[in-house]
PDB file of N, CA and C in Angstrom:
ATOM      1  N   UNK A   1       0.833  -1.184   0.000  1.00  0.00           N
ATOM      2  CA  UNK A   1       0.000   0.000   0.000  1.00  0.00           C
ATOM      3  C   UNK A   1       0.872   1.239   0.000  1.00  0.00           C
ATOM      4  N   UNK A   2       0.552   2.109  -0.303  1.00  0.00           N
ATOM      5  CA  UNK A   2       1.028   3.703  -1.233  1.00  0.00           C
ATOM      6  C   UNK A   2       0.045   4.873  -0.711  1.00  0.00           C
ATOM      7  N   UNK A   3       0.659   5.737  -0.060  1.00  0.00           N
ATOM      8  CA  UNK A   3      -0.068   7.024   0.642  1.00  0.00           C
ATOM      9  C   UNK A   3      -0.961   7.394  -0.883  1.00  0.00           C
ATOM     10  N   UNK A   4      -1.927   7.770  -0.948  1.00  0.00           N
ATOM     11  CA  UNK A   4      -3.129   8.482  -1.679  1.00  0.00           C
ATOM     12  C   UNK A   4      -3.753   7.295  -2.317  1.00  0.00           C
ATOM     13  N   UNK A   5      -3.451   5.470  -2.084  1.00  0.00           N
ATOM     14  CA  UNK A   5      -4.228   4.897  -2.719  1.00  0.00           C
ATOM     15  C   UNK A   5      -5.411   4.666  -1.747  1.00  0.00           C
ATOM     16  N   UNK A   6      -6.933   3.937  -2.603  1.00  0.00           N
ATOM     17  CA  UNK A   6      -8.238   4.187  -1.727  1.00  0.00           C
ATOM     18  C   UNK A   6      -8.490   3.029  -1.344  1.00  0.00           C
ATOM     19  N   UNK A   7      -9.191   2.856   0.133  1.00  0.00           N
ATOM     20  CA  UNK A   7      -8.968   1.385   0.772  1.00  0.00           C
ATOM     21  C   UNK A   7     -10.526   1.406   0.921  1.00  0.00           C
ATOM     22  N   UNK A   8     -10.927   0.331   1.421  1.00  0.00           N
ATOM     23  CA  UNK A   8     -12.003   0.066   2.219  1.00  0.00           C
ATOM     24  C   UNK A   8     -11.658  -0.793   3.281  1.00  0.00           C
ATOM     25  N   UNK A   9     -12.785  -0.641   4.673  1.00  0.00           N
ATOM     26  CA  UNK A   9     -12.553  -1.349   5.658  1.00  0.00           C
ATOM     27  C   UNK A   9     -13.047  -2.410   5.459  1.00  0.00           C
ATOM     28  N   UNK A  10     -12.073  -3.932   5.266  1.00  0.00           N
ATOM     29  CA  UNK A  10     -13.102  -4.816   5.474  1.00  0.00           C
ATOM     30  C   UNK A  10     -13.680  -5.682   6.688  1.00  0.00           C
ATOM     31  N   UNK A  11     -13.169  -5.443   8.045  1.00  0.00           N
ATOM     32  CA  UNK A  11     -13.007  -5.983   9.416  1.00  0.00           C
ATOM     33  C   UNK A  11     -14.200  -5.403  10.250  1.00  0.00           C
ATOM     34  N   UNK A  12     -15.104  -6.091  11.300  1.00  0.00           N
ATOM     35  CA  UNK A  12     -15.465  -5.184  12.343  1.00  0.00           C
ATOM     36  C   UNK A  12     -14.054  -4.307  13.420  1.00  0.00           C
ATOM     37  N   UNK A  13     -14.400  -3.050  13.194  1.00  0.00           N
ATOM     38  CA  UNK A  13     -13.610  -2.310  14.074  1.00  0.00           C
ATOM     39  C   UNK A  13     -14.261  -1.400  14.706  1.00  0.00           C
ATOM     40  N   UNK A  14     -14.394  -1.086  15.732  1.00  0.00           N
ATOM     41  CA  UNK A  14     -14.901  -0.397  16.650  1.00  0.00           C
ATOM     42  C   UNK A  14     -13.760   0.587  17.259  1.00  0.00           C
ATOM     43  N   UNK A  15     -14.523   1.866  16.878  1.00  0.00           N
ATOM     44  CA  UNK A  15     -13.925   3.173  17.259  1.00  0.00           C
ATOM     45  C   UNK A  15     -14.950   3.646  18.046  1.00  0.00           C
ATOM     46  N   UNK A  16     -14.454   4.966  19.510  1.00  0.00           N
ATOM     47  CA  UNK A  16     -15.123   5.290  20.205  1.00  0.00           C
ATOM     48  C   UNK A  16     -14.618   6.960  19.673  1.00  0.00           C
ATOM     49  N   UNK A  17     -14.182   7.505  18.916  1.00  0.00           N
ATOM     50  CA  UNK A  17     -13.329   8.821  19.232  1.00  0.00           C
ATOM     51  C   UNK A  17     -13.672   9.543  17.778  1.00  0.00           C
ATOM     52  N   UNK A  18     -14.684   8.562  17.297  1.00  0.00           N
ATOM     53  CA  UNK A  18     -14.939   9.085  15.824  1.00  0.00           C
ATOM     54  C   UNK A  18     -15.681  10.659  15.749  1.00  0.00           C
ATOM     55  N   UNK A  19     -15.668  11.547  15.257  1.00  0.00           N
ATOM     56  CA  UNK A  19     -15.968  12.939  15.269  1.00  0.00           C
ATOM     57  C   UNK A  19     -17.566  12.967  15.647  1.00  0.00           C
ATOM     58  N   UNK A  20     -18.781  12.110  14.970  1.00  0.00           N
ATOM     59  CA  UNK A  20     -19.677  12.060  14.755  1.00  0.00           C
ATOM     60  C   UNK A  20     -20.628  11.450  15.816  1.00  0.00           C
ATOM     61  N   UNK A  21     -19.439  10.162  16.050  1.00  0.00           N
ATOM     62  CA  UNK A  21     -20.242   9.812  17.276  1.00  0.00           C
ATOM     63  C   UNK A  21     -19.497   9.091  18.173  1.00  0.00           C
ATOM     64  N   UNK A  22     -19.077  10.408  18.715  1.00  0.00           N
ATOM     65  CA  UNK A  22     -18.374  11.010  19.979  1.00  0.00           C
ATOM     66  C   UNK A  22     -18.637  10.128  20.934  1.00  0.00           C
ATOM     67  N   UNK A  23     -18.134   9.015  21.999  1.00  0.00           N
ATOM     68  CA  UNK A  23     -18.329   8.795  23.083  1.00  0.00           C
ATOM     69  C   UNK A  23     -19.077   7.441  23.010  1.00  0.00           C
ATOM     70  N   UNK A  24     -19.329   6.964  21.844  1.00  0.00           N
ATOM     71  CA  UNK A  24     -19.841   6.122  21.279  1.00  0.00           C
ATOM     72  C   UNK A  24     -19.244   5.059  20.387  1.00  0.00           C
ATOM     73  N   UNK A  25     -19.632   4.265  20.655  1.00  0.00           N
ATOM     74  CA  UNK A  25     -18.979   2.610  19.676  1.00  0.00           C
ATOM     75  C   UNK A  25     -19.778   3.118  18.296  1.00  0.00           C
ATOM     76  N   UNK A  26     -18.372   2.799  17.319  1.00  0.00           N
ATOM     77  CA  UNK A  26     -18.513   3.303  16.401  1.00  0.00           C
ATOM     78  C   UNK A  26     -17.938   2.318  15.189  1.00  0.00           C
ATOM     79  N   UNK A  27     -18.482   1.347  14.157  1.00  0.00           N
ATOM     80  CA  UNK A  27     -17.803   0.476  13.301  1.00  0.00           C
ATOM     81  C   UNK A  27     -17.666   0.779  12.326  1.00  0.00           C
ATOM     82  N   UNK A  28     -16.238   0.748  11.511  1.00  0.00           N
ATOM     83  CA  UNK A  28     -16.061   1.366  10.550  1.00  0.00           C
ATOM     84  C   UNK A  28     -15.886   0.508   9.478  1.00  0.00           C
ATOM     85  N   UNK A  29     -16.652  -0.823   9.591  1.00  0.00           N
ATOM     86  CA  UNK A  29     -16.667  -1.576   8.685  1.00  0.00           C
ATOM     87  C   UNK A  29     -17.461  -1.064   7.302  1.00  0.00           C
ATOM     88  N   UNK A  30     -17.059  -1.276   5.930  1.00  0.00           N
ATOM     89  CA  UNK A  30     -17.619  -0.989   4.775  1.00  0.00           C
ATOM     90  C   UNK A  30     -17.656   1.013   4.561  1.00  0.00           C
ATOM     91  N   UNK A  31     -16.360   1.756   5.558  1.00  0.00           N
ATOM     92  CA  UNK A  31     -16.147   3.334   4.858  1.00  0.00           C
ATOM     93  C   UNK A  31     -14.637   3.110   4.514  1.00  0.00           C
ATOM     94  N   UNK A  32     -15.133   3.704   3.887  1.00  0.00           N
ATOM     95  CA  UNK A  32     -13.766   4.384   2.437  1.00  0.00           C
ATOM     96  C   UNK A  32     -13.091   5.208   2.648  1.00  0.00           C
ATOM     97  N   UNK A  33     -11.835   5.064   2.414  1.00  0.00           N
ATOM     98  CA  UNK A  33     -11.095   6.148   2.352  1.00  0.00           C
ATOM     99  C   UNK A  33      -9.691   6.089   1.553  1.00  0.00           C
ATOM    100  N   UNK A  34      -8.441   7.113   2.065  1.00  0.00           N
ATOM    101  CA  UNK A  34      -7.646   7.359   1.552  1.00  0.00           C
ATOM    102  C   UNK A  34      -6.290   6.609   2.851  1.00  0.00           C
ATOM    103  N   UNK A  35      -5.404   5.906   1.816  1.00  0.00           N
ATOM    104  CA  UNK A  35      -4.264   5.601   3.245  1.00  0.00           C
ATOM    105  C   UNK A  35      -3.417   7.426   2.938  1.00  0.00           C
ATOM    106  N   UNK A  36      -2.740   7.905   3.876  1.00  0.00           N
ATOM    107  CA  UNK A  36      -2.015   8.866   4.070  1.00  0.00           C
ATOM    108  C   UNK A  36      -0.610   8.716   4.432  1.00  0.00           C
ATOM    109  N   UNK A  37      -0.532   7.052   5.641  1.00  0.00           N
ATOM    110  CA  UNK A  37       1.215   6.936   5.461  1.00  0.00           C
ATOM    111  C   UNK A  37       0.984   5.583   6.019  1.00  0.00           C
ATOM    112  N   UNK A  38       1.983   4.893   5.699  1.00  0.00           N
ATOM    113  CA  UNK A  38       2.490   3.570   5.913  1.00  0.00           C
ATOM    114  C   UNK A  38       3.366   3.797   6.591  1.00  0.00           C
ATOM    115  N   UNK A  39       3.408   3.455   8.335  1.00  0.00           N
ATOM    116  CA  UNK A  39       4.410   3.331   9.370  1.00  0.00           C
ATOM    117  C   UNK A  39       5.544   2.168   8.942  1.00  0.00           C
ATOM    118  N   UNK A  40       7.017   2.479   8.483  1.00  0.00           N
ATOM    119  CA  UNK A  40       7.808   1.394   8.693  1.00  0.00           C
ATOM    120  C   UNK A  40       9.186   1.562   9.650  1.00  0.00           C
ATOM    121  N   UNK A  41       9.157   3.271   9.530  1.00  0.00           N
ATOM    122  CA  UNK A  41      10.450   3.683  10.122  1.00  0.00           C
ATOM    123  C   UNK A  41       9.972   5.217  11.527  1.00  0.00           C
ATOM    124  N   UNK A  42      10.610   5.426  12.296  1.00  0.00           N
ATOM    125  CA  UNK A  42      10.663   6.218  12.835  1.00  0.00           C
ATOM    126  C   UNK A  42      12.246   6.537  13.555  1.00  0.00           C
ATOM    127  N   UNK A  43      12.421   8.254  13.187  1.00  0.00           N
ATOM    128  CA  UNK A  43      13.526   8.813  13.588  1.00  0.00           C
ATOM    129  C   UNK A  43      14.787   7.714  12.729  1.00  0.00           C
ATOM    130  N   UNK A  44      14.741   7.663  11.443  1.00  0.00           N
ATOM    131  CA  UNK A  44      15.467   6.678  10.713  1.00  0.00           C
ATOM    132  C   UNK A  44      15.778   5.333  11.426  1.00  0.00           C
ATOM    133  N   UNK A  45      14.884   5.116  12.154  1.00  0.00           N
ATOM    134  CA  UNK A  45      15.016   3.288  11.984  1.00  0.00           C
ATOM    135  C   UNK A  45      14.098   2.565  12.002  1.00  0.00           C
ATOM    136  N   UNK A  46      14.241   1.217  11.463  1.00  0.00           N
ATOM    137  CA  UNK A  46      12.733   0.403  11.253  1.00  0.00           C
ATOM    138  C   UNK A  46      12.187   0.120  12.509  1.00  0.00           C
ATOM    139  N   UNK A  47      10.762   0.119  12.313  1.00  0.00           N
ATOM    140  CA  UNK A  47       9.638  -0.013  13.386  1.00  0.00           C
ATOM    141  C   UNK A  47       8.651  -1.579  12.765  1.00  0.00           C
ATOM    142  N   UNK A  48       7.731  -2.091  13.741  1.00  0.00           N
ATOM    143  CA  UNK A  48       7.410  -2.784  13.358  1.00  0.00           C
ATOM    144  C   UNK A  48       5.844  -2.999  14.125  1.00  0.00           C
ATOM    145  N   UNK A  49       4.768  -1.536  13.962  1.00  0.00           N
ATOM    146  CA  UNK A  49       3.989  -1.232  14.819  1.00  0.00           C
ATOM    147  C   UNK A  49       3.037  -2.178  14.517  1.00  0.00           C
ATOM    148  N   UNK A  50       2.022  -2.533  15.751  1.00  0.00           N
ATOM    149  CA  UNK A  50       0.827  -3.049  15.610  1.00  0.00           C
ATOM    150  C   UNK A  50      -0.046  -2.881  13.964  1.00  0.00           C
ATOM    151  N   UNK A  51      -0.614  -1.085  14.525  1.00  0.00           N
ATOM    152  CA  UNK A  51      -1.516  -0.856  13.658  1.00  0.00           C
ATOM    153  C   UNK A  51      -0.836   0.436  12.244  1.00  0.00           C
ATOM    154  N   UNK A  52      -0.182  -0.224  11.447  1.00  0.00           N
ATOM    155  CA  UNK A  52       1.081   0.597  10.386  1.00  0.00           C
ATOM    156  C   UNK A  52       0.039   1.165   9.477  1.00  0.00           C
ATOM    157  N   UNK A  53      -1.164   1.163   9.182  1.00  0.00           N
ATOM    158  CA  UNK A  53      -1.639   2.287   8.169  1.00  0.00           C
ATOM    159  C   UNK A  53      -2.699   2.542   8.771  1.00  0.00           C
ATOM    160  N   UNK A  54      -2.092   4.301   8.253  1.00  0.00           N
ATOM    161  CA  UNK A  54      -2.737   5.072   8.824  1.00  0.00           C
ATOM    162  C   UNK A  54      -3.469   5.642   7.458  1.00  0.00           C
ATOM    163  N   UNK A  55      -5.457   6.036   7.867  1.00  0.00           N
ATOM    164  CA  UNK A  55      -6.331   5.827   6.971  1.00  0.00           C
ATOM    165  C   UNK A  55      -7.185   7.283   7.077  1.00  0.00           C
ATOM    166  N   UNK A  56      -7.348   8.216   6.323  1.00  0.00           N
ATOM    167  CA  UNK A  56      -8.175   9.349   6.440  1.00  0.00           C
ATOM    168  C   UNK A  56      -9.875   8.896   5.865  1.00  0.00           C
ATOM    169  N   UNK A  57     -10.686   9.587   6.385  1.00  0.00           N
ATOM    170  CA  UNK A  57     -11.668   9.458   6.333  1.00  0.00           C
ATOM    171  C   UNK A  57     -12.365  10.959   6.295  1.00  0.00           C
ATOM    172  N   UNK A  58     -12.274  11.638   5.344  1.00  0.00           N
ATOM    173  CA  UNK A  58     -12.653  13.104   5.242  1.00  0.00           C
ATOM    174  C   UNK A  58     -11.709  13.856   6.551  1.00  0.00           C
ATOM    175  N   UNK A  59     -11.879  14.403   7.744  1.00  0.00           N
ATOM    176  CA  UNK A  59     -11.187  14.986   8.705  1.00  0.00           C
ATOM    177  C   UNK A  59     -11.054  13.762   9.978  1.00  0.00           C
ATOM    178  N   UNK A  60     -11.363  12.873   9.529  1.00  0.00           N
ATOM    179  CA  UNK A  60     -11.148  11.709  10.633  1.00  0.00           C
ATOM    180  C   UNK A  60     -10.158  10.498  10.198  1.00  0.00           C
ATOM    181  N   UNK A  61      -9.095  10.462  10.972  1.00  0.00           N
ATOM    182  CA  UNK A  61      -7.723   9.349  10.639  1.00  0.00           C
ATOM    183  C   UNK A  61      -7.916   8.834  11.871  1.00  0.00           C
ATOM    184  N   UNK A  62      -7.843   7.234  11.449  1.00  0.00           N
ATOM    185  CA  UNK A  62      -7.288   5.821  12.558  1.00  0.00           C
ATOM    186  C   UNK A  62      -6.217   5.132  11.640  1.00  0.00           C
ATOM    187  N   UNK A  63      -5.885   4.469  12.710  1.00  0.00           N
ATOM    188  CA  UNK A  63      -4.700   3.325  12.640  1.00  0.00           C
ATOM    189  C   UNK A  63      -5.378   2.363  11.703  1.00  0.00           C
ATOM    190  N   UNK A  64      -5.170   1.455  11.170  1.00  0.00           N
ATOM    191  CA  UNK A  64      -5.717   0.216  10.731  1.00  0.00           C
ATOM    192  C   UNK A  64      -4.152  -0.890  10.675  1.00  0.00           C
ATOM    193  N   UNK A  65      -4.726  -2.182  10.566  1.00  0.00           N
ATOM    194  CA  UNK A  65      -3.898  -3.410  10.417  1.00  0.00           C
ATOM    195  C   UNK A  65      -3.771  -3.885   8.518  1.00  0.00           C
ATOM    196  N   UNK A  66      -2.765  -4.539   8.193  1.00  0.00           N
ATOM    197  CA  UNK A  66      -2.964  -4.645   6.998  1.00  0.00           C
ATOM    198  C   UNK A  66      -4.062  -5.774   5.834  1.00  0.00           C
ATOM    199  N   UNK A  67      -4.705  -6.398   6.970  1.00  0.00           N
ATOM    200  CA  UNK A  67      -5.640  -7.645   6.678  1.00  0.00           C
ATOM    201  C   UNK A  67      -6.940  -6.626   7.097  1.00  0.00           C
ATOM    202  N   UNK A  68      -7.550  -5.448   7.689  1.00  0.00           N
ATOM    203  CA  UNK A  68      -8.270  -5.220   8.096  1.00  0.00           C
ATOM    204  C   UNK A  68      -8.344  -4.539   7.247  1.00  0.00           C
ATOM    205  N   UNK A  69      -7.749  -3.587   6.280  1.00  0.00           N
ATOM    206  CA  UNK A  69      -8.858  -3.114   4.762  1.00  0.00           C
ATOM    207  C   UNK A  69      -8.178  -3.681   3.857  1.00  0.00           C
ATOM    208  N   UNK A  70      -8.839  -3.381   2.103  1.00  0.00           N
ATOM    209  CA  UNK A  70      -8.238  -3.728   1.007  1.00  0.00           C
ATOM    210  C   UNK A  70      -8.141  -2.264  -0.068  1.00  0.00           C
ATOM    211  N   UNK A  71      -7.625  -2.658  -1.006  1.00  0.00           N
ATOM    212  CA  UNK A  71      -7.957  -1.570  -2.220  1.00  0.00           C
ATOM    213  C   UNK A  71      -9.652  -1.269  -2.464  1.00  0.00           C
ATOM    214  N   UNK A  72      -9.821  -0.458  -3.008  1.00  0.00           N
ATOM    215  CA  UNK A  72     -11.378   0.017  -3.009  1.00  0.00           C
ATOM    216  C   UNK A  72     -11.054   0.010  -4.668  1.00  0.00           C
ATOM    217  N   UNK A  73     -12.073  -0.242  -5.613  1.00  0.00           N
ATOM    218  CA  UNK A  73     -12.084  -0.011  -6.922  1.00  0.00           C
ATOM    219  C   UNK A  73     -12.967   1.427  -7.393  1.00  0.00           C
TER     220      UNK A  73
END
Protein backbone atom coordinates (compact mmCIF):
# COMPACT_ATOMS: atom_id res chain seq x y z
CA UNK A 1 0.00 0.00 0.00
CA UNK A 2 1.03 3.70 -1.23
CA UNK A 3 -0.07 7.02 0.64
CA UNK A 4 -3.13 8.48 -1.68
CA UNK A 5 -4.23 4.90 -2.72
CA UNK A 6 -8.24 4.19 -1.73
CA UNK A 7 -8.97 1.38 0.77
CA UNK A 8 -12.00 0.07 2.22
CA UNK A 9 -12.55 -1.35 5.66
CA UNK A 10 -13.10 -4.82 5.47
CA UNK A 11 -13.01 -5.98 9.42
CA UNK A 12 -15.47 -5.18 12.34
CA UNK A 13 -13.61 -2.31 14.07
CA UNK A 14 -14.90 -0.40 16.65
CA UNK A 15 -13.92 3.17 17.26
CA UNK A 16 -15.12 5.29 20.21
CA UNK A 17 -13.33 8.82 19.23
CA UNK A 18 -14.94 9.09 15.82
CA UNK A 19 -15.97 12.94 15.27
CA UNK A 20 -19.68 12.06 14.75
CA UNK A 21 -20.24 9.81 17.28
CA UNK A 22 -18.37 11.01 19.98
CA UNK A 23 -18.33 8.80 23.08
CA UNK A 24 -19.84 6.12 21.28
CA UNK A 25 -18.98 2.61 19.68
CA UNK A 26 -18.51 3.30 16.40
CA UNK A 27 -17.80 0.48 13.30
CA UNK A 28 -16.06 1.37 10.55
CA UNK A 29 -16.67 -1.58 8.68
CA UNK A 30 -17.62 -0.99 4.78
CA UNK A 31 -16.15 3.33 4.86
CA UNK A 32 -13.77 4.38 2.44
CA UNK A 33 -11.10 6.15 2.35
CA UNK A 34 -7.65 7.36 1.55
CA UNK A 35 -4.26 5.60 3.25
CA UNK A 36 -2.02 8.87 4.07
CA UNK A 37 1.21 6.94 5.46
CA UNK A 38 2.49 3.57 5.91
CA UNK A 39 4.41 3.33 9.37
CA UNK A 40 7.81 1.39 8.69
CA UNK A 41 10.45 3.68 10.12
CA UNK A 42 10.66 6.22 12.84
CA UNK A 43 13.53 8.81 13.59
CA UNK A 44 15.47 6.68 10.71
CA UNK A 45 15.02 3.29 11.98
CA UNK A 46 12.73 0.40 11.25
CA UNK A 47 9.64 -0.01 13.39
CA UNK A 48 7.41 -2.78 13.36
CA UNK A 49 3.99 -1.23 14.82
CA UNK A 50 0.83 -3.05 15.61
CA UNK A 51 -1.52 -0.86 13.66
CA UNK A 52 1.08 0.60 10.39
CA UNK A 53 -1.64 2.29 8.17
CA UNK A 54 -2.74 5.07 8.82
CA UNK A 55 -6.33 5.83 6.97
CA UNK A 56 -8.17 9.35 6.44
CA UNK A 57 -11.67 9.46 6.33
CA UNK A 58 -12.65 13.10 5.24
CA UNK A 59 -11.19 14.99 8.71
CA UNK A 60 -11.15 11.71 10.63
CA UNK A 61 -7.72 9.35 10.64
CA UNK A 62 -7.29 5.82 12.56
CA UNK A 63 -4.70 3.33 12.64
CA UNK A 64 -5.72 0.22 10.73
CA UNK A 65 -3.90 -3.41 10.42
CA UNK A 66 -2.96 -4.64 7.00
CA UNK A 67 -5.64 -7.65 6.68
CA UNK A 68 -8.27 -5.22 8.10
CA UNK A 69 -8.86 -3.11 4.76
CA UNK A 70 -8.24 -3.73 1.01
CA UNK A 71 -7.96 -1.57 -2.22
CA UNK A 72 -11.38 0.02 -3.01
CA UNK A 73 -12.08 -0.01 -6.92
Amino acid sequence: MQPGDKVVVTSSVVVYNHPQHRGEAFDMKCSEGDVVNVLTEWKGRPISPTLPVLVAFGRYKAHFRGEEIQFSA
